[in-house]
PDB file of N, CA and C in Angstrom:
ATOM      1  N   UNK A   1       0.842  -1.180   0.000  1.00  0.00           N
ATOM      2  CA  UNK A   1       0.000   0.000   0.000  1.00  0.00           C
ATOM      3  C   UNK A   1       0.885   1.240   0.000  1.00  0.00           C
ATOM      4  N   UNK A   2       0.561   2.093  -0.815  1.00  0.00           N
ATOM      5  CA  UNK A   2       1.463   3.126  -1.211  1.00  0.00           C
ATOM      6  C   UNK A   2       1.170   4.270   0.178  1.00  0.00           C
ATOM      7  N   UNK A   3       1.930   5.445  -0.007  1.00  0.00           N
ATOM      8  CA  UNK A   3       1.710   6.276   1.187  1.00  0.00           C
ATOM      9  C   UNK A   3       0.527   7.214   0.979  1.00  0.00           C
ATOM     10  N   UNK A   4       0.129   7.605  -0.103  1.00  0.00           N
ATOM     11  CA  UNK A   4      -0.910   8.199  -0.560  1.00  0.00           C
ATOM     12  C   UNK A   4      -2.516   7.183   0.047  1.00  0.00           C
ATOM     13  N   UNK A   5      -2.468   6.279  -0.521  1.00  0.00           N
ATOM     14  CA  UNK A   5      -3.338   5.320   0.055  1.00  0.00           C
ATOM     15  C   UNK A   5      -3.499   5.255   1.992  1.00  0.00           C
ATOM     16  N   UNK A   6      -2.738   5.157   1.885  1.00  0.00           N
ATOM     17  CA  UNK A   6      -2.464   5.223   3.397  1.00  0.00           C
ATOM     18  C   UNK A   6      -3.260   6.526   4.238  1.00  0.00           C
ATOM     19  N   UNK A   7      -2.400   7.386   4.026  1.00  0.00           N
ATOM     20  CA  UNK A   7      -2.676   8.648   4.113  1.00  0.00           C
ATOM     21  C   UNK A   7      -4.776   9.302   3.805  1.00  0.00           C
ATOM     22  N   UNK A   8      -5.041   8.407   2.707  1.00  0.00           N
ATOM     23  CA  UNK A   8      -6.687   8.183   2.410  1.00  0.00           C
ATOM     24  C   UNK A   8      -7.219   7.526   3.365  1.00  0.00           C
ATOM     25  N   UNK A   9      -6.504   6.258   3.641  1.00  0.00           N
ATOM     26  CA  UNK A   9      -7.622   5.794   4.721  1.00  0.00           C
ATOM     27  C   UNK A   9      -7.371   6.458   5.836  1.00  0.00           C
ATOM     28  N   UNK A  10      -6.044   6.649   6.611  1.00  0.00           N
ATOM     29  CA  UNK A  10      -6.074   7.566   7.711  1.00  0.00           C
ATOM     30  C   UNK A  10      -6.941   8.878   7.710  1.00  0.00           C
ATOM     31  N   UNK A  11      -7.326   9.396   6.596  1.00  0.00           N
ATOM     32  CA  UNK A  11      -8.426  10.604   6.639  1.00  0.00           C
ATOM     33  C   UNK A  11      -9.309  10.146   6.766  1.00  0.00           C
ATOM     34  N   UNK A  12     -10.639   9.252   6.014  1.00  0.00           N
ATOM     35  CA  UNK A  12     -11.264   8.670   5.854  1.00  0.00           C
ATOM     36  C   UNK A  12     -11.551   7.881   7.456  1.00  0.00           C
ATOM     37  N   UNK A  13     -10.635   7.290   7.918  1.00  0.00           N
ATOM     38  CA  UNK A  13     -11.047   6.669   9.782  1.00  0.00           C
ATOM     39  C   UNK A  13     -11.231   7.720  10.405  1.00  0.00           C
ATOM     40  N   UNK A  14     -10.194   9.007  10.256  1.00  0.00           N
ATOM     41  CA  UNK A  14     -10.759  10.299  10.961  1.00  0.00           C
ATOM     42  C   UNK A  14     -11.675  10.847  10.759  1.00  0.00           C
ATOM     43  N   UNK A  15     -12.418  10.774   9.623  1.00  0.00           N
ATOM     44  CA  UNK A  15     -13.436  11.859   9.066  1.00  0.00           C
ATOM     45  C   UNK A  15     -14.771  10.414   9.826  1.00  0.00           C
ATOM     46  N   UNK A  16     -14.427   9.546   9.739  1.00  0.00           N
ATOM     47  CA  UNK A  16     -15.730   8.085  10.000  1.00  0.00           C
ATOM     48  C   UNK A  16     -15.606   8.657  11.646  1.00  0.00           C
ATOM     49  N   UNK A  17     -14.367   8.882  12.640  1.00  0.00           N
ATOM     50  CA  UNK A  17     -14.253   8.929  13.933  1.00  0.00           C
ATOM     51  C   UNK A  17     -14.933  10.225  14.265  1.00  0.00           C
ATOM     52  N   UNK A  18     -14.836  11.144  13.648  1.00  0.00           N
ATOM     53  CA  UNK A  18     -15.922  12.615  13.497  1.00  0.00           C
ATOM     54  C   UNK A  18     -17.403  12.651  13.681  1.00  0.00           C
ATOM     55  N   UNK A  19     -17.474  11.711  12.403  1.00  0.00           N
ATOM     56  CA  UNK A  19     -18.738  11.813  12.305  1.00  0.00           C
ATOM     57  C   UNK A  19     -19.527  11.153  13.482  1.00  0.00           C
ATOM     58  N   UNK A  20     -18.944  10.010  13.780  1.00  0.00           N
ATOM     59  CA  UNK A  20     -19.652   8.442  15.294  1.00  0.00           C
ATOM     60  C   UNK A  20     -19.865   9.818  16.284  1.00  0.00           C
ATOM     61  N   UNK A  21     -18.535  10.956  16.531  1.00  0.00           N
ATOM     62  CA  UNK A  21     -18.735  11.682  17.689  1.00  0.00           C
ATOM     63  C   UNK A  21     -20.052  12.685  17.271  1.00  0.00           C
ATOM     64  N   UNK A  22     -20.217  13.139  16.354  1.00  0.00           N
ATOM     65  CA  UNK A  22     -21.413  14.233  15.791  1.00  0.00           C
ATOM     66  C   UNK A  22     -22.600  13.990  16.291  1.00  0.00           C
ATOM     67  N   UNK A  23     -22.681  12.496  15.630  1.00  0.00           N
ATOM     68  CA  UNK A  23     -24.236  11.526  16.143  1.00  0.00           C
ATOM     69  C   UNK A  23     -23.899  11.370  17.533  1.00  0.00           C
ATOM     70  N   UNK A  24     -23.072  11.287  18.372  1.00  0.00           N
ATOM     71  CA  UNK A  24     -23.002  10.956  19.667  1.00  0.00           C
ATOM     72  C   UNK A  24     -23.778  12.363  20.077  1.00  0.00           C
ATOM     73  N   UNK A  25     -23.188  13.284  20.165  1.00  0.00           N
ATOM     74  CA  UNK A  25     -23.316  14.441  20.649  1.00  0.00           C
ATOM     75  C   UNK A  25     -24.769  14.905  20.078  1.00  0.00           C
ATOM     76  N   UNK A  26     -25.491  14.517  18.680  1.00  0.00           N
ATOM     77  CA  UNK A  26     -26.634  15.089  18.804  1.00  0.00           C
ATOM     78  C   UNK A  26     -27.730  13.947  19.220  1.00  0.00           C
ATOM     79  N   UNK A  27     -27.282  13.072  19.694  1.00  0.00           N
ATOM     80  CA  UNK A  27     -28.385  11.957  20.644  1.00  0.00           C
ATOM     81  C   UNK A  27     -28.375  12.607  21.588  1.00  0.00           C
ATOM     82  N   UNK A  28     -27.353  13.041  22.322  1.00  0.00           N
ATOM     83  CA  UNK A  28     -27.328  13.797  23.413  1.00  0.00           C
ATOM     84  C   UNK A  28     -27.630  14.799  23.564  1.00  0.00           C
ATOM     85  N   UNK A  29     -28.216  15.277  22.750  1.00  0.00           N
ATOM     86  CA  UNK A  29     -28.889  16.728  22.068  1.00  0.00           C
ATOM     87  C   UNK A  29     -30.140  17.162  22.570  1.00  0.00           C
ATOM     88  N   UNK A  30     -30.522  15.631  21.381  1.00  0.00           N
ATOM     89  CA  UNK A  30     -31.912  15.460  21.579  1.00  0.00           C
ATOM     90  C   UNK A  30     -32.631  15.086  22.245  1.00  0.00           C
ATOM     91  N   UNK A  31     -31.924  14.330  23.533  1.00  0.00           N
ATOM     92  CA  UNK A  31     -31.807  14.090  25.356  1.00  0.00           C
ATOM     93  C   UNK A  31     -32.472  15.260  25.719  1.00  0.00           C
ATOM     94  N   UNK A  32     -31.146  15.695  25.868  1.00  0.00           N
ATOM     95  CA  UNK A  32     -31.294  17.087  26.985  1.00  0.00           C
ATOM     96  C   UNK A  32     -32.514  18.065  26.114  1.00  0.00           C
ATOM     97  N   UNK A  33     -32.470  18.077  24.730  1.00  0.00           N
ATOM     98  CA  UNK A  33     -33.727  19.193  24.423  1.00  0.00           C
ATOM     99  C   UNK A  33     -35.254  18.638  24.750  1.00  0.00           C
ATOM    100  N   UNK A  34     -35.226  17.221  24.872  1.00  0.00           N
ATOM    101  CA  UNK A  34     -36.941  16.601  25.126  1.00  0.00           C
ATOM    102  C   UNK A  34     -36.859  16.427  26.770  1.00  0.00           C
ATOM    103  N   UNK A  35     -35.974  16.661  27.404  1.00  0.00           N
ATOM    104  CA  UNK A  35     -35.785  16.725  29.004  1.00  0.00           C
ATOM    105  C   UNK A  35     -36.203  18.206  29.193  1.00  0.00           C
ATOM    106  N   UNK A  36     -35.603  19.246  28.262  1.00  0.00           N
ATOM    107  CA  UNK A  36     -35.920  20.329  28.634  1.00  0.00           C
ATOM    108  C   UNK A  36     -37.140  20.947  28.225  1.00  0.00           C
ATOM    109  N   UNK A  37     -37.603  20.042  27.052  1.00  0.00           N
ATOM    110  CA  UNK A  37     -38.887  20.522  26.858  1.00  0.00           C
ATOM    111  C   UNK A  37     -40.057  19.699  27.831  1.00  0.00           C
ATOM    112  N   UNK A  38     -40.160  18.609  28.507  1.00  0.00           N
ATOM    113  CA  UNK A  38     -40.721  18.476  28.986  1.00  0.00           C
ATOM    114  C   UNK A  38     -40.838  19.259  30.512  1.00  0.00           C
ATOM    115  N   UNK A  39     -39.849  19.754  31.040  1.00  0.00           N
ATOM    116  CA  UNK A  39     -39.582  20.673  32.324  1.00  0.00           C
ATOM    117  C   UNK A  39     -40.454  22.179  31.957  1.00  0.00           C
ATOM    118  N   UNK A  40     -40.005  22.552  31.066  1.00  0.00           N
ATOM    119  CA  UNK A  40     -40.735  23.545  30.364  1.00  0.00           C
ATOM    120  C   UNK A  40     -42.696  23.571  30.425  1.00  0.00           C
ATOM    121  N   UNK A  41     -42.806  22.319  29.682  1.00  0.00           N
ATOM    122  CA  UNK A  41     -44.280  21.944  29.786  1.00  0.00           C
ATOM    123  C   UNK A  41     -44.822  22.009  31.140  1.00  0.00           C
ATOM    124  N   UNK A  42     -44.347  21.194  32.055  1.00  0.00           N
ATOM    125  CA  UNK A  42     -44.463  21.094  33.597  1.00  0.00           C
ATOM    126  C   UNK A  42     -44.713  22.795  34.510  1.00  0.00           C
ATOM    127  N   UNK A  43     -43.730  23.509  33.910  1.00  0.00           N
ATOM    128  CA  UNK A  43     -43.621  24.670  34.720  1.00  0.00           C
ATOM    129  C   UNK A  43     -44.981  25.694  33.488  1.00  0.00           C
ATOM    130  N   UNK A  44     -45.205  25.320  32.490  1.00  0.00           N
ATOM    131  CA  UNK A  44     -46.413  25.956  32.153  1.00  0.00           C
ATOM    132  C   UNK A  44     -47.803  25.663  32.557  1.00  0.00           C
ATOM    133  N   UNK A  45     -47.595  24.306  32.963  1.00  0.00           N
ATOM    134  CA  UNK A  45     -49.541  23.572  33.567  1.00  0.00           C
ATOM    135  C   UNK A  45     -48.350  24.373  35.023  1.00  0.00           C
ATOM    136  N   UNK A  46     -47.984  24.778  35.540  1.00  0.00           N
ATOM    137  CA  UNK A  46     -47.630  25.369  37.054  1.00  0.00           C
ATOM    138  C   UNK A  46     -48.092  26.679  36.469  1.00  0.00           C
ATOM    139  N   UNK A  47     -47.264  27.298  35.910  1.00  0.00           N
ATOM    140  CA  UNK A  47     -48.194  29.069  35.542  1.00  0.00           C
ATOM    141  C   UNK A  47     -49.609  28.785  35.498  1.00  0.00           C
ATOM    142  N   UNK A  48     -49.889  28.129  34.382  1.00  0.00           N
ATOM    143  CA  UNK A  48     -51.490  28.086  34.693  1.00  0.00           C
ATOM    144  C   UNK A  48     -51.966  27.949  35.813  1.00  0.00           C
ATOM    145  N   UNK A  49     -51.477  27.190  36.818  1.00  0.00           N
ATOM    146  CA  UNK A  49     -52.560  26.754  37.558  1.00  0.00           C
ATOM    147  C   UNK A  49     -52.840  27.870  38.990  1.00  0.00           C
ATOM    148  N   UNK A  50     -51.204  28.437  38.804  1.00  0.00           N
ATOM    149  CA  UNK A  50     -51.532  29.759  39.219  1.00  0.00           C
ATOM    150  C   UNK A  50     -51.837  30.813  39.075  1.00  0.00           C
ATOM    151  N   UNK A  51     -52.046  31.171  37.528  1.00  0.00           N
ATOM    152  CA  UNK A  51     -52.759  32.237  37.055  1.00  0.00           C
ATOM    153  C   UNK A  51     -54.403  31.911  37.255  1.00  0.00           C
ATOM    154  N   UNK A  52     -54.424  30.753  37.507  1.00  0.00           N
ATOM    155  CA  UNK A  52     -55.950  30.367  37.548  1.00  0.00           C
ATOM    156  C   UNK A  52     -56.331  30.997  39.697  1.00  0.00           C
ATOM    157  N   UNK A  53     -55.940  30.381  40.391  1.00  0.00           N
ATOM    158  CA  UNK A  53     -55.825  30.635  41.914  1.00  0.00           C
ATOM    159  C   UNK A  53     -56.007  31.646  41.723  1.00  0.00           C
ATOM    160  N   UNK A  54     -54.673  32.751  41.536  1.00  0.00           N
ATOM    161  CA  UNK A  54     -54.675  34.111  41.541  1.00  0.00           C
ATOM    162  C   UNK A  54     -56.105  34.495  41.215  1.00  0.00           C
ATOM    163  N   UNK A  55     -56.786  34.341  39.727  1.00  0.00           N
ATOM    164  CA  UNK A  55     -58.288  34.779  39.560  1.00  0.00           C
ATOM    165  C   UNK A  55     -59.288  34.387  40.077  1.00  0.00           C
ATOM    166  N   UNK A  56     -59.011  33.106  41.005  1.00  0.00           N
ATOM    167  CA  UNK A  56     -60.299  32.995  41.889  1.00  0.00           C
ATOM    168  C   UNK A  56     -59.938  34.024  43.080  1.00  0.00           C
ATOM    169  N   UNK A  57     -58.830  34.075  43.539  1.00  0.00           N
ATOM    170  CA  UNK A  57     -58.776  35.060  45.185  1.00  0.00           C
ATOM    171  C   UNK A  57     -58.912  35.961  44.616  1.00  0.00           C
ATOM    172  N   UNK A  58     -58.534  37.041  43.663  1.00  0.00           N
ATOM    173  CA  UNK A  58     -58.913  38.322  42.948  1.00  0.00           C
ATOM    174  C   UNK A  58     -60.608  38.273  43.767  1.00  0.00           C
ATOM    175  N   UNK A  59     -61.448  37.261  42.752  1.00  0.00           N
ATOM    176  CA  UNK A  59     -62.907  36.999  43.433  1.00  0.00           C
ATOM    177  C   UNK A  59     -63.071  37.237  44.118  1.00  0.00           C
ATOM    178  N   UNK A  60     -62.364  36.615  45.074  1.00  0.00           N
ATOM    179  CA  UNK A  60     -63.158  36.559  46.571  1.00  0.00           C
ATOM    180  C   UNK A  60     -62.490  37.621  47.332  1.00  0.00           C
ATOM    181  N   UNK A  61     -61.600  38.501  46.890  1.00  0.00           N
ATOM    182  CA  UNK A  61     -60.806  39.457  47.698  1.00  0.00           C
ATOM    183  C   UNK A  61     -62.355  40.732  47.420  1.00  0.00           C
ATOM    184  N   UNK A  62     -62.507  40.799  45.763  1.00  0.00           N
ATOM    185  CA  UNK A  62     -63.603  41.363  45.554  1.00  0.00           C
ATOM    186  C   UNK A  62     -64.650  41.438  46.643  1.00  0.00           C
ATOM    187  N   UNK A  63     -65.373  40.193  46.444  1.00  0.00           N
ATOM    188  CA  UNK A  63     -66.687  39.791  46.762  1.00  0.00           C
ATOM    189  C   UNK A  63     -66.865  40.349  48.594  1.00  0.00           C
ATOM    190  N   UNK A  64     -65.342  39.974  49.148  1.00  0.00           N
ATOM    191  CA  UNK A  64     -65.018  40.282  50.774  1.00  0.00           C
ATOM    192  C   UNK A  64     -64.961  42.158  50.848  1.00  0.00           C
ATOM    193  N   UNK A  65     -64.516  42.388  50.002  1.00  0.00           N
ATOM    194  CA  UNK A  65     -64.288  43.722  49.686  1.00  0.00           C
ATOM    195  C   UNK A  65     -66.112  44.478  49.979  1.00  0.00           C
ATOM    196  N   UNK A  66     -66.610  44.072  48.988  1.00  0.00           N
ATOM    197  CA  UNK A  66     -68.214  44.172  48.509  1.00  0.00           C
ATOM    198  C   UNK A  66     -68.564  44.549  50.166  1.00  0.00           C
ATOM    199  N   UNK A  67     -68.300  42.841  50.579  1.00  0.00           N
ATOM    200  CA  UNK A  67     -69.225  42.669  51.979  1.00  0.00           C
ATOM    201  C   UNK A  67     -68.726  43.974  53.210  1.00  0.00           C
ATOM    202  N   UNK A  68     -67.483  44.017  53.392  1.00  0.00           N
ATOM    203  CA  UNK A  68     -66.874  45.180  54.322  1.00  0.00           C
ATOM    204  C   UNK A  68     -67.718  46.453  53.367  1.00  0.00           C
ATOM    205  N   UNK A  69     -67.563  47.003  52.609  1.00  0.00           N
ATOM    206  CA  UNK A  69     -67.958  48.394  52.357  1.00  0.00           C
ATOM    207  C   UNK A  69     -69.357  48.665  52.685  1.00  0.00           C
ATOM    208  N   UNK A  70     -70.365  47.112  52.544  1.00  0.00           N
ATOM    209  CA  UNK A  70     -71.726  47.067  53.067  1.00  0.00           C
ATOM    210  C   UNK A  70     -71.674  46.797  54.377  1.00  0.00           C
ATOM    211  N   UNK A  71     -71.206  46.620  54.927  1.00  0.00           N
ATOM    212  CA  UNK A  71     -71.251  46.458  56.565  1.00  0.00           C
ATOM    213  C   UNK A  71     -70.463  47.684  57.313  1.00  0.00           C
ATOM    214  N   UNK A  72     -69.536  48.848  56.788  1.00  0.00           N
ATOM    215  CA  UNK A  72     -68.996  49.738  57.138  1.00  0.00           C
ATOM    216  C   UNK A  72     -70.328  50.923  56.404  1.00  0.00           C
ATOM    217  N   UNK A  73     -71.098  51.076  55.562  1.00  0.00           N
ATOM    218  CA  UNK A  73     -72.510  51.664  55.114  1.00  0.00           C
ATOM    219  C   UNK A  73     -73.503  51.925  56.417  1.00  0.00           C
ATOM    220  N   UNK A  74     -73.621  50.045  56.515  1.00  0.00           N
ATOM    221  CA  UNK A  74     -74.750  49.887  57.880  1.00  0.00           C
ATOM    222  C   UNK A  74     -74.260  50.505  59.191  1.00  0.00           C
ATOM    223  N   UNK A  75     -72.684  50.654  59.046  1.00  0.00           N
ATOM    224  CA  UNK A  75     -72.259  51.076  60.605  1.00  0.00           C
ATOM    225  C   UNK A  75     -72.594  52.628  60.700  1.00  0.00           C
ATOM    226  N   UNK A  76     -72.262  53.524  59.137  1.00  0.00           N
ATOM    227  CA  UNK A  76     -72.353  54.355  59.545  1.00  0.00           C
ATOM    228  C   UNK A  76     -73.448  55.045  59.315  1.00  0.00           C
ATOM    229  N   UNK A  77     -74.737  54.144  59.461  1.00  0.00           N
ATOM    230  CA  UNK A  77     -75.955  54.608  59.123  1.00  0.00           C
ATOM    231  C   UNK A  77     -76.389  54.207  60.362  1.00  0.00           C
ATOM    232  N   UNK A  78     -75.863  53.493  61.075  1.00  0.00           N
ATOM    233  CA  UNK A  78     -76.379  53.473  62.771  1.00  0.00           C
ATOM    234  C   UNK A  78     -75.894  55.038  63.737  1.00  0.00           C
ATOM    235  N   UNK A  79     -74.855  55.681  63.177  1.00  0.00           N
ATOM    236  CA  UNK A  79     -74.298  56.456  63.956  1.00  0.00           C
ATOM    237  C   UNK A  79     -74.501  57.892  63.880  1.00  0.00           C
TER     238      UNK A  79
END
């Protein structure tokens, strides 16, 4: 085998040893991006579920609100 030849396959095992690492690294890619998209998902049903809370106590901060301004009315219609 001549040195030229040689020299081909030694590129050729390097360029094959490149590539095995490429696919390594984007399995591992695509790991960590469906890990991170599922964390992602998780912490959005969490926003929701507190943007949802938040608008029920809004409610009832209201509704308590309502009741004090009618019961501070009656007080000062006794006085």
């Amino acid at each position: 085998m001549s040195t030229n030849e040689t020299d081909a396959l030694d590129r050729f095992d390097s360029l094959e040893e490149r590539i095995i690492k490429l696919l390594d690294v984007n399995v591992n890619i695509s790991s960590d991006n469906k890990a991170m998209r599922d964390a992602l998902a998780a912490r959005e049903r969490e926003v929701a579920g507190l943007i949802e809370k938040i608008k029920k106590l809004e409610i009832e901060r209201e509704a308590v609100r309502v009741k004090v301004d009618t019961l501070l009315k009656k007080l000062d219609s006794l006085v």
